[in-house]
PDB file of N, CA and C in Angstrom:
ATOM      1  N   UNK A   1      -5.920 -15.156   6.664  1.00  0.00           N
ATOM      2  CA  UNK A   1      -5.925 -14.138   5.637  1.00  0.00           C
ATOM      3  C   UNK A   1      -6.871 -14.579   4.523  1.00  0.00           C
ATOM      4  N   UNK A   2      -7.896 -13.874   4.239  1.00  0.00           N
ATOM      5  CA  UNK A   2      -8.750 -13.880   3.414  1.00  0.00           C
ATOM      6  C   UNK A   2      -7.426 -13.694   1.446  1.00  0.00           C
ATOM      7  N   UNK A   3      -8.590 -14.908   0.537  1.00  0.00           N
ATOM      8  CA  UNK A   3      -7.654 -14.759  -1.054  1.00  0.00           C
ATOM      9  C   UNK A   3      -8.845 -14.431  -1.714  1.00  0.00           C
ATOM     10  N   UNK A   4      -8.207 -13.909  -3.144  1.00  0.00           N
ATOM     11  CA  UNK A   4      -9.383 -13.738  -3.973  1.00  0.00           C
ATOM     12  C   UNK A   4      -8.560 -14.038  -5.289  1.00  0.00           C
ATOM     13  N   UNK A   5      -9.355 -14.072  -6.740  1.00  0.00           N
ATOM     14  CA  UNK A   5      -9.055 -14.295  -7.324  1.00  0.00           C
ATOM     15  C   UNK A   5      -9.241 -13.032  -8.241  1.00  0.00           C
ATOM     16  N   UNK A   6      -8.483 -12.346  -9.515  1.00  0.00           N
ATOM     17  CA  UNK A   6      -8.621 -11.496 -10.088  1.00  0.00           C
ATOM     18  C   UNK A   6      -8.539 -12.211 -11.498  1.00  0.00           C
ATOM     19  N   UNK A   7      -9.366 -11.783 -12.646  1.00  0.00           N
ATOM     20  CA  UNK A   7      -9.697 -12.473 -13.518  1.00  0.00           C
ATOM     21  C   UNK A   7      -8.644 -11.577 -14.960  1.00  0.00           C
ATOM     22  N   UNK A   8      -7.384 -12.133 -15.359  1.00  0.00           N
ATOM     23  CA  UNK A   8      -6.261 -10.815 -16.367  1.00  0.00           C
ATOM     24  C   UNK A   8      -6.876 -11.385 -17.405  1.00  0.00           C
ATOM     25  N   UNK A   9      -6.911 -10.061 -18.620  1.00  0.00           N
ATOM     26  CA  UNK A   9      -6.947 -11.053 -19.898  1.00  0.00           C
ATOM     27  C   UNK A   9      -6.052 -11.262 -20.435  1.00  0.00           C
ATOM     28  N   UNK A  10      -6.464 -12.289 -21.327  1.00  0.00           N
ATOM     29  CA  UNK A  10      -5.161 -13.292 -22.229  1.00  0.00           C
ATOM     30  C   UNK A  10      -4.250 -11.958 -22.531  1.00  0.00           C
ATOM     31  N   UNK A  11      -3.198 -12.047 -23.074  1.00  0.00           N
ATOM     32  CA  UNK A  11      -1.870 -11.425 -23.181  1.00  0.00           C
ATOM     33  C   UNK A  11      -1.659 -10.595 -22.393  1.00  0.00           C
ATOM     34  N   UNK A  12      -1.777 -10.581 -21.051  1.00  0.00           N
ATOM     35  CA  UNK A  12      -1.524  -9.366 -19.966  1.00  0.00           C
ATOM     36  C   UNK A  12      -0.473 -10.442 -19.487  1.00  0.00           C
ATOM     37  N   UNK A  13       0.654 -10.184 -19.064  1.00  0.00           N
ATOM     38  CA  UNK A  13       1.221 -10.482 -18.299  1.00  0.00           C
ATOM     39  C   UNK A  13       2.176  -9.684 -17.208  1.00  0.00           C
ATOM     40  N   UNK A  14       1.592 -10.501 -15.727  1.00  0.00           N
ATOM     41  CA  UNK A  14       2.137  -9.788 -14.690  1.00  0.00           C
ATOM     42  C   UNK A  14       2.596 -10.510 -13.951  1.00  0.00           C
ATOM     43  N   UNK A  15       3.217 -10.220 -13.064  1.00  0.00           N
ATOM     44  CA  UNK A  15       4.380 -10.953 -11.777  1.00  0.00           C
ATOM     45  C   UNK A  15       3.531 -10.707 -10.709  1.00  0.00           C
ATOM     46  N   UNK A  16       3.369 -12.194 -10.155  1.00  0.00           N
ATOM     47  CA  UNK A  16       2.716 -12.103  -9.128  1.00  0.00           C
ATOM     48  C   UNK A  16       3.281 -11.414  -7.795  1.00  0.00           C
ATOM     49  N   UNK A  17       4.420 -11.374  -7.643  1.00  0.00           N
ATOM     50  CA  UNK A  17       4.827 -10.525  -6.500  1.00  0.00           C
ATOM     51  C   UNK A  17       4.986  -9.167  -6.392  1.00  0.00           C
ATOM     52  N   UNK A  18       5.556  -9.020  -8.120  1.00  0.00           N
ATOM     53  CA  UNK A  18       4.900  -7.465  -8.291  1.00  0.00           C
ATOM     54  C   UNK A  18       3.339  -6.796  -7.885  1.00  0.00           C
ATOM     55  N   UNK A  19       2.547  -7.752  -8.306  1.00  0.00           N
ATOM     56  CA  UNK A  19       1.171  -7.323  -8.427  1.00  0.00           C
ATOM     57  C   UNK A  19       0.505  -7.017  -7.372  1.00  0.00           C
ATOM     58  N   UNK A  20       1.187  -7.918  -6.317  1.00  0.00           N
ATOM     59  CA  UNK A  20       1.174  -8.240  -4.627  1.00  0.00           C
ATOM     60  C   UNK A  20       1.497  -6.874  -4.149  1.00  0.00           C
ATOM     61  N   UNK A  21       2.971  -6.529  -4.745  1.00  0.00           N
ATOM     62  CA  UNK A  21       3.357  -5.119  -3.683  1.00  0.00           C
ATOM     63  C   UNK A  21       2.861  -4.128  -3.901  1.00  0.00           C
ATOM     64  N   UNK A  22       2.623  -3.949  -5.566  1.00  0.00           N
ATOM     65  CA  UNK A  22       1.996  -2.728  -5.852  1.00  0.00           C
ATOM     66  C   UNK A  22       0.208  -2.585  -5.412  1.00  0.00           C
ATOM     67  N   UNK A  23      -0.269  -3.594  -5.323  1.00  0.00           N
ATOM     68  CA  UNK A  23      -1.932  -3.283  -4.669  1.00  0.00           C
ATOM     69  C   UNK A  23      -1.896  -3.401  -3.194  1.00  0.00           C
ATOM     70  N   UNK A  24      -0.773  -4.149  -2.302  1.00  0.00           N
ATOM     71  CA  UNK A  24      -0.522  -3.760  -1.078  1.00  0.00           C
ATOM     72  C   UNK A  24       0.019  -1.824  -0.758  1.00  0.00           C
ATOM     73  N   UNK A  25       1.112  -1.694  -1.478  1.00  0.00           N
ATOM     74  CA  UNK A  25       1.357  -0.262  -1.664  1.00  0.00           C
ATOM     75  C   UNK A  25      -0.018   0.592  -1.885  1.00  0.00           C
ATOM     76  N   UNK A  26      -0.247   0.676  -2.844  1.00  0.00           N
ATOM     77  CA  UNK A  26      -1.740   1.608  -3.010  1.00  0.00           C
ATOM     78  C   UNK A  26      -3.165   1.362  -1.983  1.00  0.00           C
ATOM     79  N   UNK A  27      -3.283  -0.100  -1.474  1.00  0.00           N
ATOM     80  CA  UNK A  27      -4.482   0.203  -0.452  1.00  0.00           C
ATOM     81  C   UNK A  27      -3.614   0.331   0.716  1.00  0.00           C
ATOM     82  N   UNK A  28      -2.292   0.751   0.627  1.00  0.00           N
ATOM     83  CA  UNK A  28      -1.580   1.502   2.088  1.00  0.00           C
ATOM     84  C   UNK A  28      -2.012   2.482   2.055  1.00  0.00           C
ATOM     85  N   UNK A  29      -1.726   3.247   0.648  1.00  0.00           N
ATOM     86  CA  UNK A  29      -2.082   4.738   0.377  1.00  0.00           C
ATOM     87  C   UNK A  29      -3.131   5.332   0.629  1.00  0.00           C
ATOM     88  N   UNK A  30      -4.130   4.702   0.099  1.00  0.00           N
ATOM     89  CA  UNK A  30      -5.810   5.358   0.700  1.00  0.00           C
ATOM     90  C   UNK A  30      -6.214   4.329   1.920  1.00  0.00           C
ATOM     91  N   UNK A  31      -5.738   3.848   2.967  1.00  0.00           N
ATOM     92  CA  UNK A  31      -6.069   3.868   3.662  1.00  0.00           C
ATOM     93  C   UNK A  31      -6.689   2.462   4.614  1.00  0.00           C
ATOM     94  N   UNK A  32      -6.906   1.625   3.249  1.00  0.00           N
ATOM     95  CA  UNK A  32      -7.583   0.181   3.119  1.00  0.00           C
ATOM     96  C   UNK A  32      -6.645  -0.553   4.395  1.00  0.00           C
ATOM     97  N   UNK A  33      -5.785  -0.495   4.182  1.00  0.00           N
ATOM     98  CA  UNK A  33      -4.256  -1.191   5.177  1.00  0.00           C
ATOM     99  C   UNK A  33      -3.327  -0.558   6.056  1.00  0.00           C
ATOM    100  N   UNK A  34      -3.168  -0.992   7.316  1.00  0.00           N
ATOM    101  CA  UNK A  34      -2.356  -0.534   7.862  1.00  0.00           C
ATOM    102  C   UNK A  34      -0.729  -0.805   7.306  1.00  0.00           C
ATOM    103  N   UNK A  35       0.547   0.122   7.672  1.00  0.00           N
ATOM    104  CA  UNK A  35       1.600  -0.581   7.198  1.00  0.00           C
ATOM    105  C   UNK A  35       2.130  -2.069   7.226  1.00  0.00           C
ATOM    106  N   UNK A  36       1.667  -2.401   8.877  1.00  0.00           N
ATOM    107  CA  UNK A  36       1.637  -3.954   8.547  1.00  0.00           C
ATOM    108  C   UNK A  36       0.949  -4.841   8.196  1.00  0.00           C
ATOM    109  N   UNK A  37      -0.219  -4.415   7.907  1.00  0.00           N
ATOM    110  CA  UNK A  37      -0.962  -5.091   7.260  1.00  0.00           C
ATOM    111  C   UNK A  37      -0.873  -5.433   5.645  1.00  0.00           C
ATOM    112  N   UNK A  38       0.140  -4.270   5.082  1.00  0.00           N
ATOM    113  CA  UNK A  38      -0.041  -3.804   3.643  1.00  0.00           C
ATOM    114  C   UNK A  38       1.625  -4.718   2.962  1.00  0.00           C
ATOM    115  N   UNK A  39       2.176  -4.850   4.523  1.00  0.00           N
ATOM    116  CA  UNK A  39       3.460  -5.813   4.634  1.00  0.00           C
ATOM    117  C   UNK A  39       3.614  -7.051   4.162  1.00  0.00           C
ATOM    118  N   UNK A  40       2.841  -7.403   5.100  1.00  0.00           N
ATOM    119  CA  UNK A  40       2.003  -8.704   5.480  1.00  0.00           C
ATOM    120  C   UNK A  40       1.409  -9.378   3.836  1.00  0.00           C
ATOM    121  N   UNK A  41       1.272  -8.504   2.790  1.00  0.00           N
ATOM    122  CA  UNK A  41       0.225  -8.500   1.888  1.00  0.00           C
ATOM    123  C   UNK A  41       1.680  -8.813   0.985  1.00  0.00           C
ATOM    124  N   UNK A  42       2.560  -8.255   1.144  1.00  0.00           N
ATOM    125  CA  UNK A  42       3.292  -8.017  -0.030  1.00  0.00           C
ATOM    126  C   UNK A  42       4.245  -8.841   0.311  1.00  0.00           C
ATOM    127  N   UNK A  43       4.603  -9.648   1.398  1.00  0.00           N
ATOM    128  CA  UNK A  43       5.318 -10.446   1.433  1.00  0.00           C
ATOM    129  C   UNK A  43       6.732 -10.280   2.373  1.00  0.00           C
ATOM    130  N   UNK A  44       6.718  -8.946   2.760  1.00  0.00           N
ATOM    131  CA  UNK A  44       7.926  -8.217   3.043  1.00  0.00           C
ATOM    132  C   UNK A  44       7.357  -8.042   4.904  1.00  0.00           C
ATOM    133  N   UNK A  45       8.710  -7.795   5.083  1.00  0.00           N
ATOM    134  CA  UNK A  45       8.691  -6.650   6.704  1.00  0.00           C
ATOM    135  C   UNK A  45       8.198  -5.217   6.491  1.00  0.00           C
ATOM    136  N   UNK A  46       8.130  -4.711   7.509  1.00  0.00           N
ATOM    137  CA  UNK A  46       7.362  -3.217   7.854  1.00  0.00           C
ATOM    138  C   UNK A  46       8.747  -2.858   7.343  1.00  0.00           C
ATOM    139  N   UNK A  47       9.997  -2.774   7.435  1.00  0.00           N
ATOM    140  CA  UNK A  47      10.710  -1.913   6.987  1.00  0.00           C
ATOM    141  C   UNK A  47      11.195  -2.084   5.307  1.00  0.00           C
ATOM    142  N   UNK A  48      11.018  -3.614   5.032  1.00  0.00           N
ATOM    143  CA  UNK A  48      11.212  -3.586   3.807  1.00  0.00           C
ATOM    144  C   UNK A  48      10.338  -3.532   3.195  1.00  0.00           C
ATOM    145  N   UNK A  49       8.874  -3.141   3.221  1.00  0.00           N
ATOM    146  CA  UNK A  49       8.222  -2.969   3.073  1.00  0.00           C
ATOM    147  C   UNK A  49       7.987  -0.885   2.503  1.00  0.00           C
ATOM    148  N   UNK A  50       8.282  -0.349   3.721  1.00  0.00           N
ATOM    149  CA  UNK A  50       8.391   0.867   3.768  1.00  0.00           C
ATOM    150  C   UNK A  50       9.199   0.933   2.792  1.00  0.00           C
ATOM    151  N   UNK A  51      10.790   0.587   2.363  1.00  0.00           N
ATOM    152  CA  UNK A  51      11.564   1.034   1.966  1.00  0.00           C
ATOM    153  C   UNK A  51      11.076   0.836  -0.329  1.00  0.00           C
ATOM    154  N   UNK A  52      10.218   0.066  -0.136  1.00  0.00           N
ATOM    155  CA  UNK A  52       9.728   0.147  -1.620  1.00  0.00           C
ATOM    156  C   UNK A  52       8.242   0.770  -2.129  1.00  0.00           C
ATOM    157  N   UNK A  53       7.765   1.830  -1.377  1.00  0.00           N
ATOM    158  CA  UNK A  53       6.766   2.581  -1.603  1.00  0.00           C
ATOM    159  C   UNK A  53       7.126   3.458  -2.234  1.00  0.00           C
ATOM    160  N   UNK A  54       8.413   4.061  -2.073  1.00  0.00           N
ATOM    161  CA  UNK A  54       8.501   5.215  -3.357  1.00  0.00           C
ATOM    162  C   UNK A  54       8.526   4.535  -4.590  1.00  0.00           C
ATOM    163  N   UNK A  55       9.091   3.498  -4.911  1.00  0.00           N
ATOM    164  CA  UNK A  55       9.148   2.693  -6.601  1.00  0.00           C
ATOM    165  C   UNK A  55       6.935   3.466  -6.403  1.00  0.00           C
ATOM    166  N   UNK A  56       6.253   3.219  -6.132  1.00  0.00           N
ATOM    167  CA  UNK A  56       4.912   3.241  -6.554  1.00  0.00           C
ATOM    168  C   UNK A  56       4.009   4.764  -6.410  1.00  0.00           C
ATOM    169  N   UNK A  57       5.420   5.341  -5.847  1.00  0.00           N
ATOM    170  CA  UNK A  57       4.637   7.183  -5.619  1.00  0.00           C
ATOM    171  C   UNK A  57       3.966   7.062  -4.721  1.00  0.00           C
ATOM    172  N   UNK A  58       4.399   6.103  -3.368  1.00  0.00           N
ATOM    173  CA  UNK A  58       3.307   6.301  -2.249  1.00  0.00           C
ATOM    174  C   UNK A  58       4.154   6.689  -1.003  1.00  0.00           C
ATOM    175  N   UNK A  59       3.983   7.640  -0.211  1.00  0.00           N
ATOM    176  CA  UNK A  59       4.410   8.099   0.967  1.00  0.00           C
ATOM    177  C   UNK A  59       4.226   7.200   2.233  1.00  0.00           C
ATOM    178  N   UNK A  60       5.559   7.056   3.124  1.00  0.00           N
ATOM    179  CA  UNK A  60       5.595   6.307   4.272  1.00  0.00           C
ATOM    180  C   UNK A  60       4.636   7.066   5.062  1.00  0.00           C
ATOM    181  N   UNK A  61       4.492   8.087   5.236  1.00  0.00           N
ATOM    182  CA  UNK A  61       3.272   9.352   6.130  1.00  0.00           C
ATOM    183  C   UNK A  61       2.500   9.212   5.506  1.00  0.00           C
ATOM    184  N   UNK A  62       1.500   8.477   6.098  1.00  0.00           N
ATOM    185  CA  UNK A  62       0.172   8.563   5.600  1.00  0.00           C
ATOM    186  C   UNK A  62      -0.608   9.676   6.216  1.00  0.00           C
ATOM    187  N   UNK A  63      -0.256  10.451   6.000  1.00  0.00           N
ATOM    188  CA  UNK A  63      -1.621  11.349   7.024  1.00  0.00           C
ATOM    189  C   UNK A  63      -2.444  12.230   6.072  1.00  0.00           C
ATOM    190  N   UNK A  64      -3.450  12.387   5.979  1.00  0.00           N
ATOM    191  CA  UNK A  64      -4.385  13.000   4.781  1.00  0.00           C
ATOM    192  C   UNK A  64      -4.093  14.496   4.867  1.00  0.00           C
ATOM    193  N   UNK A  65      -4.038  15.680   4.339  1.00  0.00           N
ATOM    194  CA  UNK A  65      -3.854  17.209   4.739  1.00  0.00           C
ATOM    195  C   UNK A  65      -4.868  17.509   5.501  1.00  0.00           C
ATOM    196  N   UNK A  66      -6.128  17.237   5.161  1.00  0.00           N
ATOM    197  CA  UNK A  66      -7.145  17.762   5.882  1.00  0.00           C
ATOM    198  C   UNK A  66      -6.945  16.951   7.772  1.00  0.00           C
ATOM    199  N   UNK A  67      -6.315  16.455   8.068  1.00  0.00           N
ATOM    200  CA  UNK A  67      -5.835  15.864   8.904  1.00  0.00           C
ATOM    201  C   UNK A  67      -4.988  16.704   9.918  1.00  0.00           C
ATOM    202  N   UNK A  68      -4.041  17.225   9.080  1.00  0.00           N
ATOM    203  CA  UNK A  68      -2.820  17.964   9.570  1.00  0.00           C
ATOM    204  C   UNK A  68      -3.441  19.460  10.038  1.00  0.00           C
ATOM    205  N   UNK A  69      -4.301  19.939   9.017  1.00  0.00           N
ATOM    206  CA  UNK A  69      -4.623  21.281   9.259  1.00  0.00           C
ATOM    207  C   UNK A  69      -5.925  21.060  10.386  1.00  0.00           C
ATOM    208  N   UNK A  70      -6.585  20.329  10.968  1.00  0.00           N
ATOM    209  CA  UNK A  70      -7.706  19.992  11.690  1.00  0.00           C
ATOM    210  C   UNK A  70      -6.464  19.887  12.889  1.00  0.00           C
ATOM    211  N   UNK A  71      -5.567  18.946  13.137  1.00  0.00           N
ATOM    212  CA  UNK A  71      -4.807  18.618  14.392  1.00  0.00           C
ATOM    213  C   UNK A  71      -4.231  20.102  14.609  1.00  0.00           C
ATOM    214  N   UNK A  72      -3.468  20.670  13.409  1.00  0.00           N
ATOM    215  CA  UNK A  72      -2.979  22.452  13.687  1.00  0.00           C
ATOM    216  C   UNK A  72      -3.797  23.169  14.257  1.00  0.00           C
ATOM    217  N   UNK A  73      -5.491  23.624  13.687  1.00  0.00           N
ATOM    218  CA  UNK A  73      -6.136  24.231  14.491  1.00  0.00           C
ATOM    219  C   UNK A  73      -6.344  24.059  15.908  1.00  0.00           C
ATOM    220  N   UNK A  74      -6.123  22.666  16.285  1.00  0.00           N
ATOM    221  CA  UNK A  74      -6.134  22.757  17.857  1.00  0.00           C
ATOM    222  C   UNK A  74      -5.092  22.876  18.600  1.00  0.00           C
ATOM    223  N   UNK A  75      -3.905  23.791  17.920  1.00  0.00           N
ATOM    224  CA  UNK A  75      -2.988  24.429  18.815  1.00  0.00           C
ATOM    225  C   UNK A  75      -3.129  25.906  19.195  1.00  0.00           C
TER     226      UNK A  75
END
């Protein structure tokens, strides 16, 4: 697994495991990560994982609309 470093300024303070789930959560969301990959990131299982995406407003269905209505037309 590839690390990086993110550079906070002085008086920001954040929780690193928070910081972990919530940028695993959001590059679930657009797409960057698969669920287990975005798991994997945050420290958690695919299900406990899943089960804390709503705390961040992100949907277990990832599927884009333009997605849904493209797969509909080919019924």
């Amino acid at each position: 697994m590839k690390q990086f470093t993110i550079t906070i300024p002085d008086g920001v303070t954040l929780d690193e495991k928070e910081t972990k789930r919530f940028l695993a959560a959001k590059m679930y969301e657009s797409g960057k990560l698969s669920l287990g990959q975005a798991a994997e990131v945050a420290g958690l299982s695919k299900v406990a994982f899943s089960e804390i995406l709503a705390d961040y407003d992100v949907s277990l269905i990832n599927y884009p609309p333009e997605d849904i209505l493209k797969d509909a037309a080919q019924f």
